[in-house]
C-alpha atoms as a PDB file:
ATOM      1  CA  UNK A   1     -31.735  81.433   0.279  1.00  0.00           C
ATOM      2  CA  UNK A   2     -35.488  81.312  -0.143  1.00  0.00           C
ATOM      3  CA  UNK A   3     -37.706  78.185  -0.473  1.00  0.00           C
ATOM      4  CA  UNK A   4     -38.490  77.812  -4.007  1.00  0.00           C
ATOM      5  CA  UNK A   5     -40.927  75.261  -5.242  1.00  0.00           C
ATOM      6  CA  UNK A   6     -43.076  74.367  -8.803  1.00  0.00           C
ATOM      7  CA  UNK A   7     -45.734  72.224  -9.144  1.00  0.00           C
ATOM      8  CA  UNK A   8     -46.284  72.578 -12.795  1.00  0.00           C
ATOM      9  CA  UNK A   9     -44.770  68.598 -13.660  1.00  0.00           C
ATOM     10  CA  UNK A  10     -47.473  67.039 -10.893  1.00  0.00           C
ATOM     11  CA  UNK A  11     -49.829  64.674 -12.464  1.00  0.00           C
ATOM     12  CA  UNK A  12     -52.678  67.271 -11.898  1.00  0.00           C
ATOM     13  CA  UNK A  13     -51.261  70.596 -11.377  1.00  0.00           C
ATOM     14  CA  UNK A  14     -54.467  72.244 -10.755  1.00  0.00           C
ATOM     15  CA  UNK A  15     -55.488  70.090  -8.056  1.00  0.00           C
ATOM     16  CA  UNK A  16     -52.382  70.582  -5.735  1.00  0.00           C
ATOM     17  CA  UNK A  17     -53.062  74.099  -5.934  1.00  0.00           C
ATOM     18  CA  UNK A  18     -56.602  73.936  -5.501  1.00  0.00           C
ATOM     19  CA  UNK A  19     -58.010  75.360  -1.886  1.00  0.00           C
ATOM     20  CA  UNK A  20     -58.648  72.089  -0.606  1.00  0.00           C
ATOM     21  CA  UNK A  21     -55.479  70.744  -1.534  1.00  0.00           C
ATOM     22  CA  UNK A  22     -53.316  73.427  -0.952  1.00  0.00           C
ATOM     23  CA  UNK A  23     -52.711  72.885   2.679  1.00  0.00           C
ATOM     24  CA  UNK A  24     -51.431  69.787   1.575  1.00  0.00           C
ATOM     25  CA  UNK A  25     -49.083  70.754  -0.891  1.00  0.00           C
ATOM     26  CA  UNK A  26     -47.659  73.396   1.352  1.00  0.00           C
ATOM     27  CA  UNK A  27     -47.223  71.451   4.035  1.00  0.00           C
ATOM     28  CA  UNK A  28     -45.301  69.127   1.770  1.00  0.00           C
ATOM     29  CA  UNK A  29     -43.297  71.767   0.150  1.00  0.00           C
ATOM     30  CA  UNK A  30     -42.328  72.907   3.428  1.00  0.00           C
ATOM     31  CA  UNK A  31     -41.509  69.155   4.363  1.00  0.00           C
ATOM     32  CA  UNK A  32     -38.841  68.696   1.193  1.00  0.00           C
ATOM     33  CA  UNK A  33     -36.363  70.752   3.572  1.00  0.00           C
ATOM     34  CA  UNK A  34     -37.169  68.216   6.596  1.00  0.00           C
ATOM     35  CA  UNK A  35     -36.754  64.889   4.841  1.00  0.00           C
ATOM     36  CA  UNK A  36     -33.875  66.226   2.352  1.00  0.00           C
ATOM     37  CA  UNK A  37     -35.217  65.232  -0.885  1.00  0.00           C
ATOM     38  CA  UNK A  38     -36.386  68.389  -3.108  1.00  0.00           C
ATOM     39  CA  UNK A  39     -38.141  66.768  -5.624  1.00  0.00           C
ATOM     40  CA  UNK A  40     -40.779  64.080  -4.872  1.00  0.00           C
ATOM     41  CA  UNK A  41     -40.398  61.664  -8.068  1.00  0.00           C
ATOM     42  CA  UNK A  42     -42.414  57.785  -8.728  1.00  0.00           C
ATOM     43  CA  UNK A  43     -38.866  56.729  -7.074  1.00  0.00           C
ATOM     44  CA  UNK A  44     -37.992  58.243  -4.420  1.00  0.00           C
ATOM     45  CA  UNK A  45     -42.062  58.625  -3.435  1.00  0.00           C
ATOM     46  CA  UNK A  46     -41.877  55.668  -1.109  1.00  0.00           C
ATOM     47  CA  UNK A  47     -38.367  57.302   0.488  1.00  0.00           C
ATOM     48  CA  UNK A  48     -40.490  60.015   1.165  1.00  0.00           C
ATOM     49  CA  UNK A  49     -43.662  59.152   2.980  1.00  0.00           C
ATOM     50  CA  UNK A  50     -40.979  57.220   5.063  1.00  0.00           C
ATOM     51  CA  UNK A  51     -38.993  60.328   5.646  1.00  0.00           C
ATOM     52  CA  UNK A  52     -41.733  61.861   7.001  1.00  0.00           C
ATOM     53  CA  UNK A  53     -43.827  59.322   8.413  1.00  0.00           C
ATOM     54  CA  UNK A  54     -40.489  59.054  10.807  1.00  0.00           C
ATOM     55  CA  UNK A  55     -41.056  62.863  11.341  1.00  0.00           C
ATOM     56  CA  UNK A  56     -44.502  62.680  12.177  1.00  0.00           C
ATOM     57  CA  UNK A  57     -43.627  60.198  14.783  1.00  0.00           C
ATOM     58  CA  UNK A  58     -40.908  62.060  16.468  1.00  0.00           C
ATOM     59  CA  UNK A  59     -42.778  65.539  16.076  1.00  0.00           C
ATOM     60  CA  UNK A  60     -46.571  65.064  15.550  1.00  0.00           C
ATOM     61  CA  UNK A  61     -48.544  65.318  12.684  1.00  0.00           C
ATOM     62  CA  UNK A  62     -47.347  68.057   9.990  1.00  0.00           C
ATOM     63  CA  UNK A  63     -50.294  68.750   8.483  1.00  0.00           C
ATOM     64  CA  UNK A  64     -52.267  71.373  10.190  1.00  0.00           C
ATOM     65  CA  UNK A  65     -55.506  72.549   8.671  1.00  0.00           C
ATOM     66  CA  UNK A  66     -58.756  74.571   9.372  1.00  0.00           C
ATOM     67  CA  UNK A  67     -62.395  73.876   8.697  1.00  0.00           C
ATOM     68  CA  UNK A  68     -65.359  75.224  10.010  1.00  0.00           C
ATOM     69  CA  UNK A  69     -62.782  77.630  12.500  1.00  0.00           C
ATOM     70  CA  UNK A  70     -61.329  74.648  14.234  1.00  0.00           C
ATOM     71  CA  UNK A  71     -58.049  73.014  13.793  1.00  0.00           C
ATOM     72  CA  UNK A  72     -57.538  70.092  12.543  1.00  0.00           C
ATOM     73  CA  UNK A  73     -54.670  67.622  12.437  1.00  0.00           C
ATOM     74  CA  UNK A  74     -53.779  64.552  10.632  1.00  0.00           C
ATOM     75  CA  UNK A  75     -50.986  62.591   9.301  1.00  0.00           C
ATOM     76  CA  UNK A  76     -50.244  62.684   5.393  1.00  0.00           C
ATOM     77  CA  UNK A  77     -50.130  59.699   3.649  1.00  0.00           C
ATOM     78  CA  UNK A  78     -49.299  58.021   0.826  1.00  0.00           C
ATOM     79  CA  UNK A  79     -51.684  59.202  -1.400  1.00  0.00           C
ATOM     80  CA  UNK A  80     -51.358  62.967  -0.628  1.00  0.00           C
ATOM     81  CA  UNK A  81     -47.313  62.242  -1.531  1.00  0.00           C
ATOM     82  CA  UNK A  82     -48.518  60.279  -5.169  1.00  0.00           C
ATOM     83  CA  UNK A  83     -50.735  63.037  -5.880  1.00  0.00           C
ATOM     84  CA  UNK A  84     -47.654  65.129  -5.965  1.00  0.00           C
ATOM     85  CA  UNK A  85     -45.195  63.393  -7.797  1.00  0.00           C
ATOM     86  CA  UNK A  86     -43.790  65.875  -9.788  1.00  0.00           C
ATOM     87  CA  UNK A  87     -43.847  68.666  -7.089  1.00  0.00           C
ATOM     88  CA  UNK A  88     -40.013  70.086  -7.462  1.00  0.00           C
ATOM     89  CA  UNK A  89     -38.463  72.516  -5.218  1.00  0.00           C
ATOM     90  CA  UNK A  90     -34.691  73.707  -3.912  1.00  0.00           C
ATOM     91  CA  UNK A  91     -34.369  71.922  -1.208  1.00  0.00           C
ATOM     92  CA  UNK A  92     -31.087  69.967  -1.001  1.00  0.00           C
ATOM     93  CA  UNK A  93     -30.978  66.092  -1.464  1.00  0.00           C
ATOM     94  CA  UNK A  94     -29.478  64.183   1.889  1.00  0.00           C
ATOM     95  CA  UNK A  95     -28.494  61.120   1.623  1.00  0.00           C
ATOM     96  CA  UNK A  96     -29.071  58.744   4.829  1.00  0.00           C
ATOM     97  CA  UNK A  97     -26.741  56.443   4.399  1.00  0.00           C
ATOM     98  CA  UNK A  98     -23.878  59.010   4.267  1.00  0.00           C
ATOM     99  CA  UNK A  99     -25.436  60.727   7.971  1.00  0.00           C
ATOM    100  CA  UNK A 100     -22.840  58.725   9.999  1.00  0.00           C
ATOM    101  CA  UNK A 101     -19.406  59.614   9.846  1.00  0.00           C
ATOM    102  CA  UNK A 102     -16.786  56.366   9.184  1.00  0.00           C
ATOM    103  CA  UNK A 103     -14.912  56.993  12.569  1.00  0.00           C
ATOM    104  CA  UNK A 104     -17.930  57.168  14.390  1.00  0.00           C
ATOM    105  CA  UNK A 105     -18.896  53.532  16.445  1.00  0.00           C
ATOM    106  CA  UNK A 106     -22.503  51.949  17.054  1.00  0.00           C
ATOM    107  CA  UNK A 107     -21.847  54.036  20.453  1.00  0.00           C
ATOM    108  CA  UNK A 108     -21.345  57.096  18.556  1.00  0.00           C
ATOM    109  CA  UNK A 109     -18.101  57.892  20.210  1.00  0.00           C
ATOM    110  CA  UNK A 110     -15.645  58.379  17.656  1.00  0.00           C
ATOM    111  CA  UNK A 111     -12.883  55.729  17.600  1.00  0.00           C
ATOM    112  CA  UNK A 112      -9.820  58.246  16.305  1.00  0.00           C
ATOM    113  CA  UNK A 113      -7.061  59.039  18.429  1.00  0.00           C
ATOM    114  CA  UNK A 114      -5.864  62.994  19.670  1.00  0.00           C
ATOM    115  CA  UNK A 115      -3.549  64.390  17.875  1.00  0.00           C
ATOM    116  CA  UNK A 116      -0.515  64.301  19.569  1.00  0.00           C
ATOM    117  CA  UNK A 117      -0.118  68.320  20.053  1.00  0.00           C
ATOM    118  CA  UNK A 118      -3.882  67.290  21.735  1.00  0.00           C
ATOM    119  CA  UNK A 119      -2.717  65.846  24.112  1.00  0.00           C
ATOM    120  CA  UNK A 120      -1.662  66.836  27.688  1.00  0.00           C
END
């Protein structure tokens, strides 16, 4: 399924679009499918950042740009996520607190028992 996105409900709609923001905005479109939350609203903006604050950590900085022919990177930040409230797209919501299975321990070994047929 393709990556569909709209920034038409954004506070300025022209702006995220605009070829200095753009980078930006893609970068964050493309970042709905890493943190799991498809539509970046005044609620969940905080959630967000978090989300991918957390990624930048683990990963490096997502947003990758050019000027003057040489790269450039930098972490987003809250402001380039408010500036996009709004910004909608089809990537599926995940829910964090539902990640860890019940049978699963702080060890991560799971704590249910073989089937007896399982066994040897």
């Amino acid at each position: 399924m393709p990556l569909t996105w709209d920034t038409t409900k954004c506070v300025d709609p022209d702006l995220v679009i605009s070829k200095d923001e753009w980078g930006i905005t893609e970068t964050l479109i493309f970042c709905t499918m890493h943190t799991g939350i498809g539509t970046i609203t005044e609620a969940n903006a905080d959630e967000f950042y978090a989300r991918v604050a957390i990624l930048e950590r683990l990963n490096g900085n997502m947003l990758l740009a050019t000027r003057d022919g040489k790269r450039i990177e930098r972490p987003l930040t809250p402001l380039d996520i408010h500036r996009r409230i709004g910004l909608r797209t089809n990537a599926s919501f995940k829910d964090e607190t539902r990640r860890r299975s019940p049978s699963a321990t702080s060890s991560g070994r799971s704590t249910a028992r073989p089937s007896a047929s399982a066994r040897p």
